[in-house]
Protein backbone atom coordinates (compact mmCIF):
# COMPACT_ATOMS: atom_id res chain seq x y z
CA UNK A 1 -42.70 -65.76 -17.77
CA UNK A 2 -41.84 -62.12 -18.39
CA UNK A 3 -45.19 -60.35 -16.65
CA UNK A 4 -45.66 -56.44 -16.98
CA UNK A 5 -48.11 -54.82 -14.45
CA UNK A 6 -49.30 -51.60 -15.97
CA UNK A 7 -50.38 -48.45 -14.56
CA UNK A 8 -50.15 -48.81 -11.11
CA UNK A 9 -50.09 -45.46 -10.12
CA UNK A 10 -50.70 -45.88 -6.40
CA UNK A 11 -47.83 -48.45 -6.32
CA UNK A 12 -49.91 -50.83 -4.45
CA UNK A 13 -50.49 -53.97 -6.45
CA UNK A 14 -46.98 -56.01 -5.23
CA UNK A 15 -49.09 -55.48 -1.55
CA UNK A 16 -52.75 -56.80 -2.69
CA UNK A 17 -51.64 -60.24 -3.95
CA UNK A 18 -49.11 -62.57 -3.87
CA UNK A 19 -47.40 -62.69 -7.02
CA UNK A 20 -44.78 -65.11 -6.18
CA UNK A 21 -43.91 -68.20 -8.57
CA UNK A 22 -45.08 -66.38 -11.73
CA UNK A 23 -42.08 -65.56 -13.06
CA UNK A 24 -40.25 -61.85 -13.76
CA UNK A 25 -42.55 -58.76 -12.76
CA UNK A 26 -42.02 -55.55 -13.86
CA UNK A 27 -44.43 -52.80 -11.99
CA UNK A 28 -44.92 -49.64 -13.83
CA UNK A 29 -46.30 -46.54 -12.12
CA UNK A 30 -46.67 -44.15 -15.24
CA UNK A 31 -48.57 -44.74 -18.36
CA UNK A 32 -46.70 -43.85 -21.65
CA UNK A 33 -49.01 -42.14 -24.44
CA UNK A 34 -46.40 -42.26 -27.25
CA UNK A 35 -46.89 -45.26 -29.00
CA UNK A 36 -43.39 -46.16 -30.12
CA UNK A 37 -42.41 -45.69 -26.74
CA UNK A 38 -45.27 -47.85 -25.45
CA UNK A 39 -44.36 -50.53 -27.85
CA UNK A 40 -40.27 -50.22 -26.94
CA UNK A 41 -41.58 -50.89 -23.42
CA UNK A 42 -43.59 -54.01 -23.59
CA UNK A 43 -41.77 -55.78 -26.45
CA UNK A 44 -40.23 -58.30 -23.72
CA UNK A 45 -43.34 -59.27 -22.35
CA UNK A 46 -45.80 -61.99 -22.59
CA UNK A 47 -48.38 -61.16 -19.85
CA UNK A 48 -49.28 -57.63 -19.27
CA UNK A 49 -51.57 -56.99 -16.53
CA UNK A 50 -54.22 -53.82 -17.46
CA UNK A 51 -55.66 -51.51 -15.08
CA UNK A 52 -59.20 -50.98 -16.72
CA UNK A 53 -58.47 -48.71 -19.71
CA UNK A 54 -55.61 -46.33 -18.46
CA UNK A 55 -53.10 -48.21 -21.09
CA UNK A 56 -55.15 -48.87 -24.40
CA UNK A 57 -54.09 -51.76 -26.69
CA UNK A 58 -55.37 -51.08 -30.16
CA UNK A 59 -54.52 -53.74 -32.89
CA UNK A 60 -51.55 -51.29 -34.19
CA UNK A 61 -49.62 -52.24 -30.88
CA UNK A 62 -50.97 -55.67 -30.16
CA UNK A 63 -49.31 -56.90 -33.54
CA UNK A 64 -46.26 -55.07 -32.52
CA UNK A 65 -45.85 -57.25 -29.63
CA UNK A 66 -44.51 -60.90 -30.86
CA UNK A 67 -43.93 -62.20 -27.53
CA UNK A 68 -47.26 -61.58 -25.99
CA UNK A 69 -49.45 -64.48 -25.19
CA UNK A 70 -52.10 -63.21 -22.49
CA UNK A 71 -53.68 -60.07 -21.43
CA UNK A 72 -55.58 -59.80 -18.05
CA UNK A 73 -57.16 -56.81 -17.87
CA UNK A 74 -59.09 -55.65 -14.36
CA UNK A 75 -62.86 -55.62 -14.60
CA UNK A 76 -65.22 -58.07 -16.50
CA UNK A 77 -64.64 -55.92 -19.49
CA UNK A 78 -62.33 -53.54 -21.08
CA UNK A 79 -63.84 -51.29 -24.51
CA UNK A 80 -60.06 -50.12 -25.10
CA UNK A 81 -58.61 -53.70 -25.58
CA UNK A 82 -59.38 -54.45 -29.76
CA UNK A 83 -60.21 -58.14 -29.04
CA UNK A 84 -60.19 -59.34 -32.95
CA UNK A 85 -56.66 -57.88 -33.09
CA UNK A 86 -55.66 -60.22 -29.70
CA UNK A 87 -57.33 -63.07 -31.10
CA UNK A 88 -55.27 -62.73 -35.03
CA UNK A 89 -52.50 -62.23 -33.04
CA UNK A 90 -53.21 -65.39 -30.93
CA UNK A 91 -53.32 -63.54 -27.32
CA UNK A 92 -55.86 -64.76 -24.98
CA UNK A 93 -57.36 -61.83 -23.39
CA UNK A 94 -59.01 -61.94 -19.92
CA UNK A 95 -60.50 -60.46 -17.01
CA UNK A 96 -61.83 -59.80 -13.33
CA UNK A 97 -64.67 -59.48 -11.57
CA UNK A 98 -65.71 -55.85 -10.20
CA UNK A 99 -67.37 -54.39 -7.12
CA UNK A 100 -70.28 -52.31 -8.03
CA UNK A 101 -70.76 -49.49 -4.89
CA UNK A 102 -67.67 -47.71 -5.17
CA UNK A 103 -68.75 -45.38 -8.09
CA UNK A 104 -71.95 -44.75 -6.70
CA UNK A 105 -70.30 -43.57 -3.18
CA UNK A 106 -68.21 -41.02 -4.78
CA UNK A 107 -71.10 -39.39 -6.42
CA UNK A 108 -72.44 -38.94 -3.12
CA UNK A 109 -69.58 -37.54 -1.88
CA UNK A 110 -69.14 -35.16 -4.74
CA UNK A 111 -72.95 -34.44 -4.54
CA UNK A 112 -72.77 -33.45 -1.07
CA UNK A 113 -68.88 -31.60 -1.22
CA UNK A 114 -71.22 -29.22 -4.12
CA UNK A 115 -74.17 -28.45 -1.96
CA UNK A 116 -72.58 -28.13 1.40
CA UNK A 117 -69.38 -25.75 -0.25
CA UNK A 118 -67.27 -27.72 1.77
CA UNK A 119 -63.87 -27.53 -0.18
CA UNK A 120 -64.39 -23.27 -0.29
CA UNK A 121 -65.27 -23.67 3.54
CA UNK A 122 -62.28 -25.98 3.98
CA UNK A 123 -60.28 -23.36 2.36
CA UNK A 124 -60.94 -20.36 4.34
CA UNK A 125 -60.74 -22.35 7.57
CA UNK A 126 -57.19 -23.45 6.69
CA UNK A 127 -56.24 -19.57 5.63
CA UNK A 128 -57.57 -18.12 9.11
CA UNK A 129 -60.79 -17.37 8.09
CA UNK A 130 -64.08 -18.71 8.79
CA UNK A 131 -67.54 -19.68 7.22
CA UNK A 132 -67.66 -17.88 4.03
CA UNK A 133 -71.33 -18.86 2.55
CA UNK A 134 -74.22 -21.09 3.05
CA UNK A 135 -74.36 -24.35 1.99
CA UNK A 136 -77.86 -26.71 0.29
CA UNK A 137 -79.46 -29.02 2.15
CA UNK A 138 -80.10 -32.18 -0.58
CA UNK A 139 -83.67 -33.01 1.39
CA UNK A 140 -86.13 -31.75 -1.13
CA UNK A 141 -84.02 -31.16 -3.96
CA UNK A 142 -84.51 -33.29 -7.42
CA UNK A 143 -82.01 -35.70 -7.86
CA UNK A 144 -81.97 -36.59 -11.56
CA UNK A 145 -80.27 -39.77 -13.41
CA UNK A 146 -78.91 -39.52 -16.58
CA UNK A 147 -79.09 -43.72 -16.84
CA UNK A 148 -80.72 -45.81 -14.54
CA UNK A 149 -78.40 -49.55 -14.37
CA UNK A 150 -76.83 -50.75 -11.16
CA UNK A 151 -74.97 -47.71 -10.07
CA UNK A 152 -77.75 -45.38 -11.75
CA UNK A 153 -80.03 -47.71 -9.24
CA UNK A 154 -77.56 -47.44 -5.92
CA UNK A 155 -77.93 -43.46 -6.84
CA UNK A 156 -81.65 -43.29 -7.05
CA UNK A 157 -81.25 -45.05 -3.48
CA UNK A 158 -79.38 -42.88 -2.26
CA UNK A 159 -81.23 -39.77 -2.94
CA UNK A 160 -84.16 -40.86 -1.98
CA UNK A 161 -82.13 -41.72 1.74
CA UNK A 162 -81.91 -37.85 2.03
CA UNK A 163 -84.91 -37.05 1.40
CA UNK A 164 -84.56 -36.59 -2.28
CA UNK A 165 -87.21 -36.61 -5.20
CA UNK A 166 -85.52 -38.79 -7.93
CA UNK A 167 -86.04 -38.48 -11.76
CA UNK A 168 -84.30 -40.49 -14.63
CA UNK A 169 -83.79 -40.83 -18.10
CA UNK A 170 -82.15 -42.86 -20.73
CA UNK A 171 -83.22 -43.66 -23.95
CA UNK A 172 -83.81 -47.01 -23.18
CA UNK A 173 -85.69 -46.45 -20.20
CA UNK A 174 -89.60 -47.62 -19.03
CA UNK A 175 -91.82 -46.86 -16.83
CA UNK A 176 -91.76 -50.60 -15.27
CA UNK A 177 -87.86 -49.96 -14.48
CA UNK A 178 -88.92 -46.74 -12.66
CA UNK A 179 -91.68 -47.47 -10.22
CA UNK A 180 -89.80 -50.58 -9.27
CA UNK A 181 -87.15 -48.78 -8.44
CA UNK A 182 -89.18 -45.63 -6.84
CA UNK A 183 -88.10 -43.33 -9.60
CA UNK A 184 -90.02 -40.31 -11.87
CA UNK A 185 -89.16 -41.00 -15.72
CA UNK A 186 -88.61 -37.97 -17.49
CA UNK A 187 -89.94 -37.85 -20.80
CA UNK A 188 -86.90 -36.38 -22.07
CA UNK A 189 -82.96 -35.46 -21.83
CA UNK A 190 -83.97 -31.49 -22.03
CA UNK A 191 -86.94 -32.36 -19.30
CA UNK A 192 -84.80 -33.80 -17.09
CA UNK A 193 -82.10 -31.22 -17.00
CA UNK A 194 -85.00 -28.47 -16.49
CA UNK A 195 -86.04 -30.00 -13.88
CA UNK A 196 -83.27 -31.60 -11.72
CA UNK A 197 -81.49 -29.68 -8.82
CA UNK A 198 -78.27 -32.04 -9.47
CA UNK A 199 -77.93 -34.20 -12.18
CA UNK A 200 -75.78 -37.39 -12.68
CA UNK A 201 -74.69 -39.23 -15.10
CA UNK A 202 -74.35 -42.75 -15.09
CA UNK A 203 -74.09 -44.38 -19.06
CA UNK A 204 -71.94 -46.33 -20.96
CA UNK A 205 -70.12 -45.08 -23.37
CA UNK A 206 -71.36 -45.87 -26.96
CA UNK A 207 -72.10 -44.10 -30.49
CA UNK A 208 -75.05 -43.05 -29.27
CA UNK A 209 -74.24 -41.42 -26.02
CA UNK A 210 -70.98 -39.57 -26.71
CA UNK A 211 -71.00 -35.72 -26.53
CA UNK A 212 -75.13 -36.53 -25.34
CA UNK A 213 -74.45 -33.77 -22.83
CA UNK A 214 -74.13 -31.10 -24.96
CA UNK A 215 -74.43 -27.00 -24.53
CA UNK A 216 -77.92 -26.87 -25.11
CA UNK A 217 -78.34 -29.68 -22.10
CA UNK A 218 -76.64 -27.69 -19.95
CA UNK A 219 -78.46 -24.45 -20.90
CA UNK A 220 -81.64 -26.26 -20.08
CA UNK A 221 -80.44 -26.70 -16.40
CA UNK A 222 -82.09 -24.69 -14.02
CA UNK A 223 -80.29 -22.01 -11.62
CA UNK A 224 -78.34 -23.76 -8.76
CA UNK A 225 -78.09 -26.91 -10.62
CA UNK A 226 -74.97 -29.10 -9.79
CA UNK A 227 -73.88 -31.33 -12.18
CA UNK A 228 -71.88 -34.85 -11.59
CA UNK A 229 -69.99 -37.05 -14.20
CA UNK A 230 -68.41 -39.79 -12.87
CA UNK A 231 -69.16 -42.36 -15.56
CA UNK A 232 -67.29 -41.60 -18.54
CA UNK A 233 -65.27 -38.15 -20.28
CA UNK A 234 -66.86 -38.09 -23.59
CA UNK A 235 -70.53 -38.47 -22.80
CA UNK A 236 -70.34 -34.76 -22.13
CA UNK A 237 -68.94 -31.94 -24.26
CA UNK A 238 -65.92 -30.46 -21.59
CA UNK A 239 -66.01 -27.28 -23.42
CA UNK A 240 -69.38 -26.61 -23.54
CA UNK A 241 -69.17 -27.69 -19.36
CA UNK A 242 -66.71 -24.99 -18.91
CA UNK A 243 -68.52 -22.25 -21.13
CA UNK A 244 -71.96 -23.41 -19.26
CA UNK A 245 -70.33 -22.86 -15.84
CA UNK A 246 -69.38 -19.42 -16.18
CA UNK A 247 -72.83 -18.84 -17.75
CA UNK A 248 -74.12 -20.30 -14.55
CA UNK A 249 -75.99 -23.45 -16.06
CA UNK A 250 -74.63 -25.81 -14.19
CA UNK A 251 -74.03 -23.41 -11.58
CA UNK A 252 -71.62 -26.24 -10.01
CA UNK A 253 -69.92 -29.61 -11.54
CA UNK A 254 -68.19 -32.52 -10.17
CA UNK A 255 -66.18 -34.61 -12.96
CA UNK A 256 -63.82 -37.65 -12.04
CA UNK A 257 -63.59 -38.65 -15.61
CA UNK A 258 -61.77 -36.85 -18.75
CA UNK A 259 -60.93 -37.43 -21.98
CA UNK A 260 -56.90 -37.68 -21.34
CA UNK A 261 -55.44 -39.32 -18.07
CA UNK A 262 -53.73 -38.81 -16.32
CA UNK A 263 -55.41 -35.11 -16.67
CA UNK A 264 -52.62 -32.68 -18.30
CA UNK A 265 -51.59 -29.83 -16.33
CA UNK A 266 -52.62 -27.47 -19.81
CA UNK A 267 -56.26 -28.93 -20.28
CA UNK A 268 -58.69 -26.45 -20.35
CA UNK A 269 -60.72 -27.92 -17.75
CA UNK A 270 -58.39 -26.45 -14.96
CA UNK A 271 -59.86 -23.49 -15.01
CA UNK A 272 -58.47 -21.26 -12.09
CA UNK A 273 -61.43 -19.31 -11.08
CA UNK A 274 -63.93 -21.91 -11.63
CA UNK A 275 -62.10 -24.38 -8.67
CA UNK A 276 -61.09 -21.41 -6.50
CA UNK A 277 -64.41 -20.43 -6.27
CA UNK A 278 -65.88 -24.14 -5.10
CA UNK A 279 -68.12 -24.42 -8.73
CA UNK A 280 -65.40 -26.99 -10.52
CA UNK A 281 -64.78 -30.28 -8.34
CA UNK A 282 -62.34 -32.42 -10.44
CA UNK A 283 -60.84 -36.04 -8.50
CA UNK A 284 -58.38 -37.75 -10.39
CA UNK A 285 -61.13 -40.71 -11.59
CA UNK A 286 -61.23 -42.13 -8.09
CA UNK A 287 -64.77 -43.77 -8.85
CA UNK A 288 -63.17 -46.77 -8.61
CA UNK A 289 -60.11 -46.49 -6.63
CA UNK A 290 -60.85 -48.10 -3.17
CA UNK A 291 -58.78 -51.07 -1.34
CA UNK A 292 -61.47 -53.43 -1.33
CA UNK A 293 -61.86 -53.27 -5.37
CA UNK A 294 -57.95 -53.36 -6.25
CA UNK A 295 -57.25 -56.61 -4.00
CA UNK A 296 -60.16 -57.76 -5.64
CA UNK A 297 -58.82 -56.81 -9.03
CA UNK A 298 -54.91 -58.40 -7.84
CA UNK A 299 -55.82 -61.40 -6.78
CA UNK A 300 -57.95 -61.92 -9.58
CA UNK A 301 -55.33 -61.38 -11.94
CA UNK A 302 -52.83 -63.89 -10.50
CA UNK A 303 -55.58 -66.30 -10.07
CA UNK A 304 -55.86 -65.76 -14.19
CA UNK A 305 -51.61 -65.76 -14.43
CA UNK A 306 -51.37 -69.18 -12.78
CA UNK A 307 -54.71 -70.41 -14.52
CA UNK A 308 -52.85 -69.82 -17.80
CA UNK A 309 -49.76 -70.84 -16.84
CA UNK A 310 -51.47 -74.66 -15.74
CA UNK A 311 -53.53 -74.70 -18.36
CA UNK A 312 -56.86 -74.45 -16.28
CA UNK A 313 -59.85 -72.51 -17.69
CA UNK A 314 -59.67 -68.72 -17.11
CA UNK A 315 -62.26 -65.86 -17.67
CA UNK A 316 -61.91 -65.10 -21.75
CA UNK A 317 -63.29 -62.07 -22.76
CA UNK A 318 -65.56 -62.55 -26.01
């Protein structure tokens, strides 16, 4: 079998499972946006191996791909894979489990990197210099949720452990979800930004919540307010971000998520003064980039690669 493991960047999946027995493995470590050259590439192969949604396979390039009889994509769902297109073209699509802290962790980490200035701190010390400005302390500062599900829940958790008041909103949201969980609804998206010294999102991305984050949400932010995306790109509008920041509402932002990745060096996001100054954190979507979650992800894969290969029952995605 002619297997094609996609998007590896960190070269590490040959180390987090053993892949031996399944047949010829090719390991990529870019990922090609031109779709003839995508489709030149993976014509030989009829398992590719999908690292969430870095490579997306639209129905326009799954029928390009006669040889192709299995997809196993990492994470119990993928929203870039068109599934009625795999199953015309008789390709059995499936998946992995996922760990659910690691996105939650890096928020925190962002959250705190923000408020404490330590990147602009970092800086100085490695220049000669010394401390260069005062950092936040998070105790007493509103933490607010922009969707409230299992990492939206880990975060509300979190803030509370230092000593944070915790809001949330989503438009799905109750009042039960909230006092179980220790958390202030806010009756609104505009109420919530008013009122929240850092605000993170935490939605999937639908119709109904791309571009919610819009310029007047951001205007609505109060001074000092940090703001944290490390969901999804397109929930809020970049350009409005960037215009908002040197306006000073956010005052700060942390975003591990864009609309093209790997990030172009010309995106207007990588805005020079912004990041020299400490107000514009960007990580290269690391939210779910830990050891721990890609040998879970490897393993699972070849467990699905030799489950097809028997014939034994593997985890189809609907």
């Amino acid at each position: 079998m002619k297997i094609a493991i996609l998007d590896d960047y960190t070269n590490s999946a040959a180390a987090l499972a053993d892949w031996s027995g399944l047949g010829e493995i090719t390991v990529y470590n870019d990922t090609l946006a031109d779709p003839a050259a995508l489709i030149a590439r993976l014509q030989p192969y009829e398992a590719i191996c999908v690292m969430r949604e870095r490579t997306p396979l639209p129905a326009a390039l799954l029928h390009a791909l006669p040889n192709l009889r299995l997809v196993v994509t990492t994470g119990p769902r993928n929203a870039s894979i068109d599934l009625a297109a795999a199953k015309a073209c008789g390709i059995t699509v499936c998946g992995t489990e996922s760990r659910k802290t690691t996105t939650s962790e890096l928020a925190v980490l962002m959250m705190l990197a923000l408020n404490r200035r330590l990147l602009p701190e970092v800086t100085s010390l490695n220049a000669g210099g010394w401390q260069t400005g005062l950092g936040r302390d998070l105790a007493g500062l509103r933490l607010g949720l922009v969707g409230l599900g299992n990492i939206g829940a880990q975060m509300a958790a979190f803030g509370r452990a230092f000593g944070m008041e915790v809001s949330a909103w989503s438009s799905n949201l109750t009042d039960t979800c909230c006092s179980d969980l220790g958390v202030t609804r806010a009756a609104s998206l505009p109420e919530l930004m008013a009122v929240s010294d850092v605000v993170s999102v935490h939605l999937v991305l639908s119709d109904r919540t791309r571009g919610l984050i819009d310029a007047a949400a951001f205007a609505a932010m109060k001074p000092g307010a940090v703001f944290l995306n490390t969901s999804r790109a397109p929930i809020h509008d970049a350009a409005a971000l960037i215009a908002g920041l040197h306006r000073g509402h956010p005052a700060k932002a942390g975003i591990d998520v864009f609309d093209t990745e790997p990030l172009p060096a010309e995106d207007p996001i990588h805005d020079t003064a912004l990041i020299s100054s400490g107000r514009l954190l960007l990580t290269p979507h690391l939210g779910y980039t830990t050891e721990a979650t890609f040998r879970l992800f490897y393993q699972q894969t070849v467990e699905a690669l030799r489950a097809f290969q028997s014939g034994a029952p593997i985890r189809v995605l609907a």
